[in-house]
Protein backbone atom coordinates (compact mmCIF):
# COMPACT_ATOMS: atom_id res chain seq x y z
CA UNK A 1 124.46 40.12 127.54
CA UNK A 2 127.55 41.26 125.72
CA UNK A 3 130.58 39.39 124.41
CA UNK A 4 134.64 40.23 124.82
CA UNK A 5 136.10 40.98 121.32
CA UNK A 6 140.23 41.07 121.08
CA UNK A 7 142.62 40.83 118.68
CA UNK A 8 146.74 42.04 118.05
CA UNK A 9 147.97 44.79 116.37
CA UNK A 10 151.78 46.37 116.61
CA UNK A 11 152.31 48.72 119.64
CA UNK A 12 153.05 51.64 116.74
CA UNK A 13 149.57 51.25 115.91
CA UNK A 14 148.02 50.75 118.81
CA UNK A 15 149.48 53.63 120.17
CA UNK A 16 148.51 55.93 117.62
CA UNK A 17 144.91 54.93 117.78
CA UNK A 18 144.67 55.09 121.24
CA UNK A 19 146.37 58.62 121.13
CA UNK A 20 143.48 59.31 118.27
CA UNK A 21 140.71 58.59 119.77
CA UNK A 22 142.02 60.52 122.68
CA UNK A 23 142.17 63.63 120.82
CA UNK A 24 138.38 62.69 119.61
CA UNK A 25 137.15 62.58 122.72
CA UNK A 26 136.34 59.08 123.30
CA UNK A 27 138.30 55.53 123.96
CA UNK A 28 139.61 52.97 122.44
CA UNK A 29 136.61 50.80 123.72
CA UNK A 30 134.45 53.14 122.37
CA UNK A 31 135.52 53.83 118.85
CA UNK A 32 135.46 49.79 118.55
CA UNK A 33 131.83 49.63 118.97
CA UNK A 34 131.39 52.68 116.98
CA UNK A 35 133.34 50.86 113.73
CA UNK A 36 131.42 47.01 115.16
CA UNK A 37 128.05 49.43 114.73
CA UNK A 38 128.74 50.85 111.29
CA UNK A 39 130.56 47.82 110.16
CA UNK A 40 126.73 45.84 111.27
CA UNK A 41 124.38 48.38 109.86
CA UNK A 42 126.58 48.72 106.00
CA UNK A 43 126.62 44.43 106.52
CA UNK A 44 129.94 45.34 105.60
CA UNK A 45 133.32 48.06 105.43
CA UNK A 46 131.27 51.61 106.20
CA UNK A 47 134.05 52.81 103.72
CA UNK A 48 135.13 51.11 100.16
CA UNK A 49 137.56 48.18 100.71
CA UNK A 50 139.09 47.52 96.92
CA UNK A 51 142.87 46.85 95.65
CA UNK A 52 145.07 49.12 94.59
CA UNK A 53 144.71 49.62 90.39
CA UNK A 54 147.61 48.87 88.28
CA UNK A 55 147.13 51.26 85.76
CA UNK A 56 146.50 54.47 87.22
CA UNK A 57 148.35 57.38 85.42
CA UNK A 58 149.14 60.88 86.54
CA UNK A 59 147.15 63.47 85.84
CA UNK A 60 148.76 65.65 82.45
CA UNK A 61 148.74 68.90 84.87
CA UNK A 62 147.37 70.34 88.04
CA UNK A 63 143.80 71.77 86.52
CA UNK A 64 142.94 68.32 85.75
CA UNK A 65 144.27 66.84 89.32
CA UNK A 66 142.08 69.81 90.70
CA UNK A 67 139.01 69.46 88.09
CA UNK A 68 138.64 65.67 89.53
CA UNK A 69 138.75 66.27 93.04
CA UNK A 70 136.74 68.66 92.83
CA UNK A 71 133.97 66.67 90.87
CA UNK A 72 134.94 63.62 93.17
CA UNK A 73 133.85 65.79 96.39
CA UNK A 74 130.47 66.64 94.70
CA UNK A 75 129.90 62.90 94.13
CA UNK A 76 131.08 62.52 97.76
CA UNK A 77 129.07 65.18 99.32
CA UNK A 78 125.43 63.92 96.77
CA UNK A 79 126.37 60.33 98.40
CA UNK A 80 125.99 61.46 101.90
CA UNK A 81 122.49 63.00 101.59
């Protein structure tokens, strides 16, 4: 048995992800149960839902921006193992 799942979104944005998932090789359809499969199997976001912070700064030059992305990738790439 399976159950019909709809909701609204603005045609900008439905456009864009049905033009998306066209260039990934799938449908619309599709990449809905693929998010309603991950979404079941994390109970929850697959990716980190949070508010924005207040008090972020800038970084004090470019080394540092490039120092924490690259140490934020690491931590990335250890998580997915």
């Amino acid at each position: 048995m399976s159950m019909q799942i709809a909701t609204r979104v603005d045609d900008e944005q439905a456009a864009l992800f049905k033009e998306t998932t066209r260039q990934l090789g799938t449908t619309p359809a599709d990449a809905l149960r693929m998010f309603i499969s991950a979404f079941n199997d994390y109970r929850g976001f697959p990716y980190e839902v949070r508010l924005p912070r207040n008090d972020v700064e800038p970084f004090a030059s470019e080394r540092d921006a490039t120092e924490y992305a690259s140490r934020l990738a690491l931590r990335m790439s250890d998580e997915t193992r």
